[in-house]
Every structure is written in C-alpha cells, then in structure tokens.
Protein backbone atom coordinates (compact mmCIF):
# COMPACT_ATOMS: atom_id res chain seq x y z
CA UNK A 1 -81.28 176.46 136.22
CA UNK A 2 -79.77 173.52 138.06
CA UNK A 3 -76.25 173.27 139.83
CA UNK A 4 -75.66 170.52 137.71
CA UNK A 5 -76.35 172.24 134.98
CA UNK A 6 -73.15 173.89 132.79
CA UNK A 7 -71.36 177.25 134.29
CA UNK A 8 -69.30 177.82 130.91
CA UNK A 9 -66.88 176.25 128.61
CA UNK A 10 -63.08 176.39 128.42
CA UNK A 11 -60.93 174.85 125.92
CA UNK A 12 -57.91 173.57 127.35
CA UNK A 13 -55.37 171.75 124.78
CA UNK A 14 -53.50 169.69 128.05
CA UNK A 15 -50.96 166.58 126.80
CA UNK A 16 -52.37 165.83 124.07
CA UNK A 17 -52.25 169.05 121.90
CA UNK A 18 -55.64 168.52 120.67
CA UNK A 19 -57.99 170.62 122.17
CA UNK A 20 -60.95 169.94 124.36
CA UNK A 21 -63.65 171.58 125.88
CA UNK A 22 -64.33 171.64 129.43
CA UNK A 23 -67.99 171.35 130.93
CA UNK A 24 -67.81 172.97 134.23
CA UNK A 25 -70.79 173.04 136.38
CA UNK A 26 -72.56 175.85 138.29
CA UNK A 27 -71.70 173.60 141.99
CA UNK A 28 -68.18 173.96 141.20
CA UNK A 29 -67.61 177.39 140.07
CA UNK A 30 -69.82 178.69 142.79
CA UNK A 31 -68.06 177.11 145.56
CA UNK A 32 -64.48 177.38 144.12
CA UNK A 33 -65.66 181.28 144.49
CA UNK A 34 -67.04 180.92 147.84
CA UNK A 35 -63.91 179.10 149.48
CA UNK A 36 -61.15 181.65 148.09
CA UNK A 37 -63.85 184.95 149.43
CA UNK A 38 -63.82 182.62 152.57
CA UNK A 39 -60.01 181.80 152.85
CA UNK A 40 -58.93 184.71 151.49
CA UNK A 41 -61.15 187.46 153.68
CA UNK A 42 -61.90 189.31 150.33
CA UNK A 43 -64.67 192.52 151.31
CA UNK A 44 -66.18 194.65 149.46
CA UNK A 45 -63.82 197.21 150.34
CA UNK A 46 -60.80 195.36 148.00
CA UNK A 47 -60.06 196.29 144.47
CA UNK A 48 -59.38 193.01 142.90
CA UNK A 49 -57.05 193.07 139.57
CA UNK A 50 -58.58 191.32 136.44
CA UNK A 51 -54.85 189.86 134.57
CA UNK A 52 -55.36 186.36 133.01
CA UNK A 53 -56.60 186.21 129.50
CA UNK A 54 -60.35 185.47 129.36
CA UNK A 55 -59.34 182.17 127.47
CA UNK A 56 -58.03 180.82 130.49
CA UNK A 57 -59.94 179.60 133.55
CA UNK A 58 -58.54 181.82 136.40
CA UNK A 59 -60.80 184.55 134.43
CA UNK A 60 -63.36 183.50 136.14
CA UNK A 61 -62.16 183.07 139.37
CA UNK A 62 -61.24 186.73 139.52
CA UNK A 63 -64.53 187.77 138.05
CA UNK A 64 -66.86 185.94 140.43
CA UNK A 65 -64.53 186.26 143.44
CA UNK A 66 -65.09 190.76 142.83
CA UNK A 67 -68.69 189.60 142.20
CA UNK A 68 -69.58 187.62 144.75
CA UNK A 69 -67.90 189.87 147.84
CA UNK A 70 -68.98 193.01 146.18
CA UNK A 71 -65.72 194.57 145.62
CA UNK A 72 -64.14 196.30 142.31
CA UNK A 73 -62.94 194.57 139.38
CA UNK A 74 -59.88 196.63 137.54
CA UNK A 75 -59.75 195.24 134.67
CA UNK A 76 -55.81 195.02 132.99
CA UNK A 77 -55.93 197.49 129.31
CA UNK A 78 -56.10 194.26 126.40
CA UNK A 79 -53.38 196.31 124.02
CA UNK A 80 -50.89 197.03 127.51
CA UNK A 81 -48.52 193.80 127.80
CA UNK A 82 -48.30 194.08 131.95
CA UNK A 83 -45.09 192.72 133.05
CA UNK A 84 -41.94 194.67 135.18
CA UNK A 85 -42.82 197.56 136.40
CA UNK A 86 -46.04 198.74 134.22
CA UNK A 87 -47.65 195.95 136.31
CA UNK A 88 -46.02 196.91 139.42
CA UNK A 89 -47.30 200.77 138.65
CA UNK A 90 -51.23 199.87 138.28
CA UNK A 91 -51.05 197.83 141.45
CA UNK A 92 -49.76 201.09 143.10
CA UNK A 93 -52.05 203.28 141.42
CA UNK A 94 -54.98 201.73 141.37
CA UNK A 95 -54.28 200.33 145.31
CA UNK A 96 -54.57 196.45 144.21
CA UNK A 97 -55.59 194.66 147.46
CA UNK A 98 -55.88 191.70 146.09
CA UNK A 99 -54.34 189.62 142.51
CA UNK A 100 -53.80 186.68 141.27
CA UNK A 101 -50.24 186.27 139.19
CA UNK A 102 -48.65 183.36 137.88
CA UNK A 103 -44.66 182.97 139.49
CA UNK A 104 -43.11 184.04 136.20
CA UNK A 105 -45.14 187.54 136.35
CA UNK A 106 -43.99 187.36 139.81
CA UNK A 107 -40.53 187.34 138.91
CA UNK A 108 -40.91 190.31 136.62
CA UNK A 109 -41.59 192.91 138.99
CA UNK A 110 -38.98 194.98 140.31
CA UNK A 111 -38.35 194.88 144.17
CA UNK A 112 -40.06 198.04 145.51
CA UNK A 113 -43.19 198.45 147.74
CA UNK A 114 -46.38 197.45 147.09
CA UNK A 115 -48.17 198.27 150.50
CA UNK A 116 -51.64 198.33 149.04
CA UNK A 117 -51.74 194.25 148.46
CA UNK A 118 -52.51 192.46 151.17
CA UNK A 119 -53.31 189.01 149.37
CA UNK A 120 -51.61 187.78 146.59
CA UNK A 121 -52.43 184.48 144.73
CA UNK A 122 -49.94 182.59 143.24
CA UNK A 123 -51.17 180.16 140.11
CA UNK A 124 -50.95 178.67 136.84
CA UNK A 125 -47.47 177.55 137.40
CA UNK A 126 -45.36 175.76 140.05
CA UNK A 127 -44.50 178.27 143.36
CA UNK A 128 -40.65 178.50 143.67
CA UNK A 129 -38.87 179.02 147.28
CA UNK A 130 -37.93 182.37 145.57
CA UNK A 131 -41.48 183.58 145.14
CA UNK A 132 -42.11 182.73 148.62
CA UNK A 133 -39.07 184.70 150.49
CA UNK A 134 -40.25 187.77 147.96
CA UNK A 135 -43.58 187.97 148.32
CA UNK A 136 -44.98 186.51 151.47
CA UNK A 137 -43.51 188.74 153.89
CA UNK A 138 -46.07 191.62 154.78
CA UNK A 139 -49.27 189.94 153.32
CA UNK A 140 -50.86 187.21 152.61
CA UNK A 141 -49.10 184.67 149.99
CA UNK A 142 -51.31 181.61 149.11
CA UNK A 143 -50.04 178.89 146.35
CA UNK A 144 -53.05 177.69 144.33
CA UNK A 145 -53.33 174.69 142.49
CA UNK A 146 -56.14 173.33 140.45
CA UNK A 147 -56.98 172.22 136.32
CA UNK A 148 -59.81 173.07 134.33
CA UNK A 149 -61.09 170.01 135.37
CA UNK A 150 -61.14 170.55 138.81
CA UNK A 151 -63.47 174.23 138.74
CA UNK A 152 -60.23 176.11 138.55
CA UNK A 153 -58.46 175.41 141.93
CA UNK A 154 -59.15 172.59 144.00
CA UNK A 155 -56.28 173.56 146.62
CA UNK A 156 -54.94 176.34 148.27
CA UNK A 157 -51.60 176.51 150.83
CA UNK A 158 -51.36 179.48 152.72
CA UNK A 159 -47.28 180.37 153.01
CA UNK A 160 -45.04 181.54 155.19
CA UNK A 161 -41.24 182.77 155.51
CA UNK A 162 -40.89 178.80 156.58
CA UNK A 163 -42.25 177.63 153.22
CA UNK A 164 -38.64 179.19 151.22
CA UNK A 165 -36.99 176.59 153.00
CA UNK A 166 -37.94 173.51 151.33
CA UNK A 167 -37.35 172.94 147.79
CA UNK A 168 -40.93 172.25 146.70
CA UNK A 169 -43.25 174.56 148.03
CA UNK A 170 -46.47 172.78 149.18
CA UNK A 171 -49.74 173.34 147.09
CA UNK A 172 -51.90 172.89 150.51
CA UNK A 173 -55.18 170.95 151.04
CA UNK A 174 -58.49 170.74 149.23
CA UNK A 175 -61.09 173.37 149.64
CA UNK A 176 -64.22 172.88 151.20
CA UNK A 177 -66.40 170.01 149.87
CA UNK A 178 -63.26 168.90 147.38
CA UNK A 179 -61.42 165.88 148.07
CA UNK A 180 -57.86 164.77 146.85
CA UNK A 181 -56.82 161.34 146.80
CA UNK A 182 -53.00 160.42 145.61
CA UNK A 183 -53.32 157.27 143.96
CA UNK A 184 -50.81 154.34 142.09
CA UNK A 185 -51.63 153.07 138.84
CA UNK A 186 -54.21 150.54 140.59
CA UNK A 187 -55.98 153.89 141.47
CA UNK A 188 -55.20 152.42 145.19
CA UNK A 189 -53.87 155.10 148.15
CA UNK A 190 -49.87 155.29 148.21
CA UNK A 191 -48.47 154.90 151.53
CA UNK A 192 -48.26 158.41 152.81
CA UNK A 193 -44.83 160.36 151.35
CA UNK A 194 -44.91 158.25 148.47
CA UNK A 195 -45.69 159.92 145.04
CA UNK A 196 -48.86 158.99 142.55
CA UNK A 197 -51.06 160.64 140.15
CA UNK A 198 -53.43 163.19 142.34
CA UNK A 199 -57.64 162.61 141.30
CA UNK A 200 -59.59 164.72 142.34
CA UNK A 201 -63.07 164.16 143.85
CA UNK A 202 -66.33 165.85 145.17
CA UNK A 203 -67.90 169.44 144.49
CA UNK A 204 -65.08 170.54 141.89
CA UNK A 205 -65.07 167.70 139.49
CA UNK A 206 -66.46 169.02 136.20
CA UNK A 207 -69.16 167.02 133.82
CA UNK A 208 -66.65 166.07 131.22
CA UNK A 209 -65.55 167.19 127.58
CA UNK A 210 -68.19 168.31 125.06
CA UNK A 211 -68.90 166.02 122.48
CA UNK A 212 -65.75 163.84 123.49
CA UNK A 213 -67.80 161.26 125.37
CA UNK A 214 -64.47 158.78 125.20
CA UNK A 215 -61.98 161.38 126.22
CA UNK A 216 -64.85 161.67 129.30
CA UNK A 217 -64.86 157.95 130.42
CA UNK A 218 -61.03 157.81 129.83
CA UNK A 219 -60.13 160.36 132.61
CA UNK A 220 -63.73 160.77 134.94
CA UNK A 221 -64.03 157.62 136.56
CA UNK A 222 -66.50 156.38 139.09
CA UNK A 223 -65.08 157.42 142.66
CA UNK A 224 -64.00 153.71 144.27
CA UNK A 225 -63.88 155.52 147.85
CA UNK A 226 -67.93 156.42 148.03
CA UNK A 227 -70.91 154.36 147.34
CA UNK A 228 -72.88 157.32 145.69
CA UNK A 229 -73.71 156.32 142.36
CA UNK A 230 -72.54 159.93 140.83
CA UNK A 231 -69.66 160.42 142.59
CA UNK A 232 -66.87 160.71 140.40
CA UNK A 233 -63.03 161.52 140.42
CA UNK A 234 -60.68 163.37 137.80
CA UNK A 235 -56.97 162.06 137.27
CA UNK A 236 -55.30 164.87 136.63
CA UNK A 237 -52.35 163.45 135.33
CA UNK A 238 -50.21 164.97 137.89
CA UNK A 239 -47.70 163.55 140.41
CA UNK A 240 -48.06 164.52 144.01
CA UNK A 241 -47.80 162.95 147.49
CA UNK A 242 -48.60 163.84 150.87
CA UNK A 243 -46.55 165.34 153.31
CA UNK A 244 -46.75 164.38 157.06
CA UNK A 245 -48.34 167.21 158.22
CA UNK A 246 -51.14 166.55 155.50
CA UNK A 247 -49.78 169.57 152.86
CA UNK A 248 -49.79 168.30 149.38
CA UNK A 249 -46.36 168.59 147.19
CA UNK A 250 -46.76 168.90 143.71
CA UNK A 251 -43.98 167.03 142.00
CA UNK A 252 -44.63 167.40 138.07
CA UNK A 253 -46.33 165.35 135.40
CA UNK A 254 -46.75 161.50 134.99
CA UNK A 255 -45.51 161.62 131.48
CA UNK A 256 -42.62 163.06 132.59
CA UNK A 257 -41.00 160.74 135.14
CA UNK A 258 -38.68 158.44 133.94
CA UNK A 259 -37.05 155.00 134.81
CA UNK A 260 -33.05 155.08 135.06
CA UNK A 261 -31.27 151.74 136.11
CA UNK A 262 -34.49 150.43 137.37
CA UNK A 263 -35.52 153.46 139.74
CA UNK A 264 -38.70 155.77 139.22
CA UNK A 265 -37.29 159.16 138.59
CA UNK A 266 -39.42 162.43 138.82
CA UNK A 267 -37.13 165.29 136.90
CA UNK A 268 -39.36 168.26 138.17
CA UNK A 269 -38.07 167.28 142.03
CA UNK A 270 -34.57 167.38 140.28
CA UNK A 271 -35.71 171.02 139.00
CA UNK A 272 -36.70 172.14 142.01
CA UNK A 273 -33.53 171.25 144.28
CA UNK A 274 -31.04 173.19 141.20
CA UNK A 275 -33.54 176.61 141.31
CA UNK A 276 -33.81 176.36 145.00
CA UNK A 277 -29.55 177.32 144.59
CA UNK A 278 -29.92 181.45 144.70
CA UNK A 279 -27.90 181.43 141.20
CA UNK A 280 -30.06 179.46 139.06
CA UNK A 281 -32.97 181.07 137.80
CA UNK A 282 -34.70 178.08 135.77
CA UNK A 283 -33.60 174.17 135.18
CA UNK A 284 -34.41 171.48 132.90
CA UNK A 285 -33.42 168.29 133.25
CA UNK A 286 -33.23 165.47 130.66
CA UNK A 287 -32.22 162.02 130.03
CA UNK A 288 -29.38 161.32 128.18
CA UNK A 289 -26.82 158.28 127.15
CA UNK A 290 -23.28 159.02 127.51
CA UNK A 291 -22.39 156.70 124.55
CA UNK A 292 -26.22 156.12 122.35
C-alpha cells in the first residue's frame, strides 16, 4: 500500500449534473484527519457524532477523525430524520463533545443548552453571521471549507463573537501541507482583496475522476507555482479572495457571477449582506430586465 495509492471513491454530481467519481488518495485523507485531531484538540476522551450520509465525503472525516484519536463514534439511527430538537436531545444524551453540522441543521435546533459540546464544525454549506453569534459562544466554532476534490476540507477558520460582524464569514487558511492560491482566468495571483476562482494545491489534491481521464486534465492542472513535476492544483470552481489579515472569504460560484452594465457582479456577496439583516432568514438574488 502506497500513499499515492486510492483511499476510496465518492461520487459527487458538482455543475454539471452528471456524476463523477472522485479518486482520493491515502496522503490526503490521512492528513486532512491529522490536521482537524491537531486543530481541533480531539482525545480519546470525546464522543464524536457520526451525521452525514455515508454518500457524502464528511463521512469520512468523522470516521477517521474518532479513529485516529481513539475516541467514540455515535453513530446517528439511519430510519431517525435528526433535525430540531431530536438532534439537539442525542447531543445531550449521549454528551456529544464534538460534531460536525452543516448551517441549515444548525438553524434547526432550538436555543437551549448544549454544555457537553465543546467543538462544533460547521460544513457543507456557507457559515452565516447568524450561526456564528449562536453557536460560537462557549466552545469552539470552526467554519470548514473544502470539495471532494480537495480530501474533504482543505481550510478551516476558527470563529469568534467578532466573526458575526461581517457579512461573509471567513472560511480561514489551508491546513497543514495544503496550499490555496486565488487565481484570474490566466490562472495568475489577483491582487490581494480582489476575487478569482480558488485552486487548490499540495497534500489534498486528489488523483482525478475514474475513468474520466478528460474531465481529469480539464480541472487538475500542472501547479505553475512549483517546479515538481507532480505537483498539481484543483480549480474548484469557486470564487474567493483574500482578506488582509490572510483569512480567505468565500464568495460563491464562478458560474454564478454575472456582468450588469459592464461590472463583474458576484450575487452570493449580495446574499450575504440581505441575511446578515436579523429579519431575513434566506435570499436569492437574480437578474432581471425591467422591460425584456
């Protein structure tokens, strides 16, 4: 068995609707585990909660992260649907320490207690200012952000009360021995603050799509930025851009910004000033003519 060699595979349907499977190495699953036991202080002492679907990647990550510090797995009953307060009542009675829970389970639970969880991961979806003024006070609230391509998660952004402030909530830097570049469509560096598509590079960057050997050389390039002749990068298809303190902002998809009257327009930075507003729950924002 080599670390080159394949971990598992995940089919992921992305943009495109068709979908594709994802070759993830052993190198990047084992050290997308060892960063969040790291980061995250995760002993064998914790009881871990098993919630995402098997069919999705974060599986994994809760598996081998129980696995790998020695702590307990509880695994969520397959015929319970865990949302509200069923999900809030195994945390308590089964003294979660630590979960990971994408924003819109998040929003489910009812506001009572749960003294038992000390970290809490949020994932899968963008973080909202809400989320953050919830959940972060009294433990440990980190916003994770990562594709299939990527081994999972390829950042992490530890919050605070500060973090509710702004309207995006910052998806952090790249783990250990995973690099992030934010690059325009010359897959050059943007000036820093300025948004492009975010590739990933180093450690995380999985082998490619099985039997899709096209799809592969379409979005795993060569990496321009090292002059090892395996080094590759993913372009995730995502827009981000730094901030000055060197926190990463996610700010949507490339195939959804738009061009209006000449100017670039991302509508998920639109979305996220309306649901910072305490009355709006959710936004979308479209395009439209006033007179077609």
């Amino acid at each position: 068995l080599r670390a080159e060699d394949t971990a598992y595979v995940i089919y992921t349907s992305g943009s495109t609707g068709t979908p594709k499977g994802v070759e993830v190495p052993h190198r990047g699953t084992y050290n997308t585990t060892l960063a969040h036991i790291d980061l995250c202080k995760i002993h064998p002492s914790d009881q871990l909660l098993q919630f995402a679907a098997f069919g999705f990647d974060t599986s994994i990550l809760e598996i081998l992260m129980a696995i790998g510090a020695g702590a307990t797995l509880v695994l969520v009953p397959q015929d319970e649907l865990l949302l509200g307060e069923s999900l809030a009542q195994l945390i308590r009675e089964q003294n979660i320490t630590v979960a990971t829970l994408q924003p819109s389970v998040l929003a489910s639970l009812p506001d009572t207690p749960l003294p038992s969880l000390r970290v809490l991961l949020s994932a899968g979806e963008a973080c909202t200012p809400q989320i953050v003024s919830r959940f972060a006070p009294g433990r440990e609230l980190w916003n994770a952000y990562g594709p299939t391509e990527g081994s999972v998660c390829v950042t992490l952004a530890k919050l605070t009360d500060q973090d509710a402030k702004h309207a995006i909530v910052p998806i952090g830097r790249p783990l250990p021995n995973t690099r992030v570049y934010i690059l325009d469509e010359n897959l050059q560096p943007v000036a820093l603050g300025e948004q492009g598509e975010l590739c990933i590079g180093g450690i995380a960057v999985a082998s490619g799509y099985l039997n899709r050997p096209e799809l592969t050389q379409q979005k795993f390039l060569p990496d321009p930025f090292l002059r090892q002749p395996d080094a590759r990068i993913y372009r995730t298809g995502d827009l981000a851009r730094f901030r000055p303190d060197g926190q990463i902002e996610f700010l949507g998809r490339i195939d959804h910004q738009i061009k209006l009257r000449g100017f670039r327009i991302e509508l998920g930075e639109i979305e996220a000033t309306l649901v910072s507003h305490p009355a709006v729950a959710q936004a979308a924002v479209i395009v439209r003519e006033d007179t077609p």
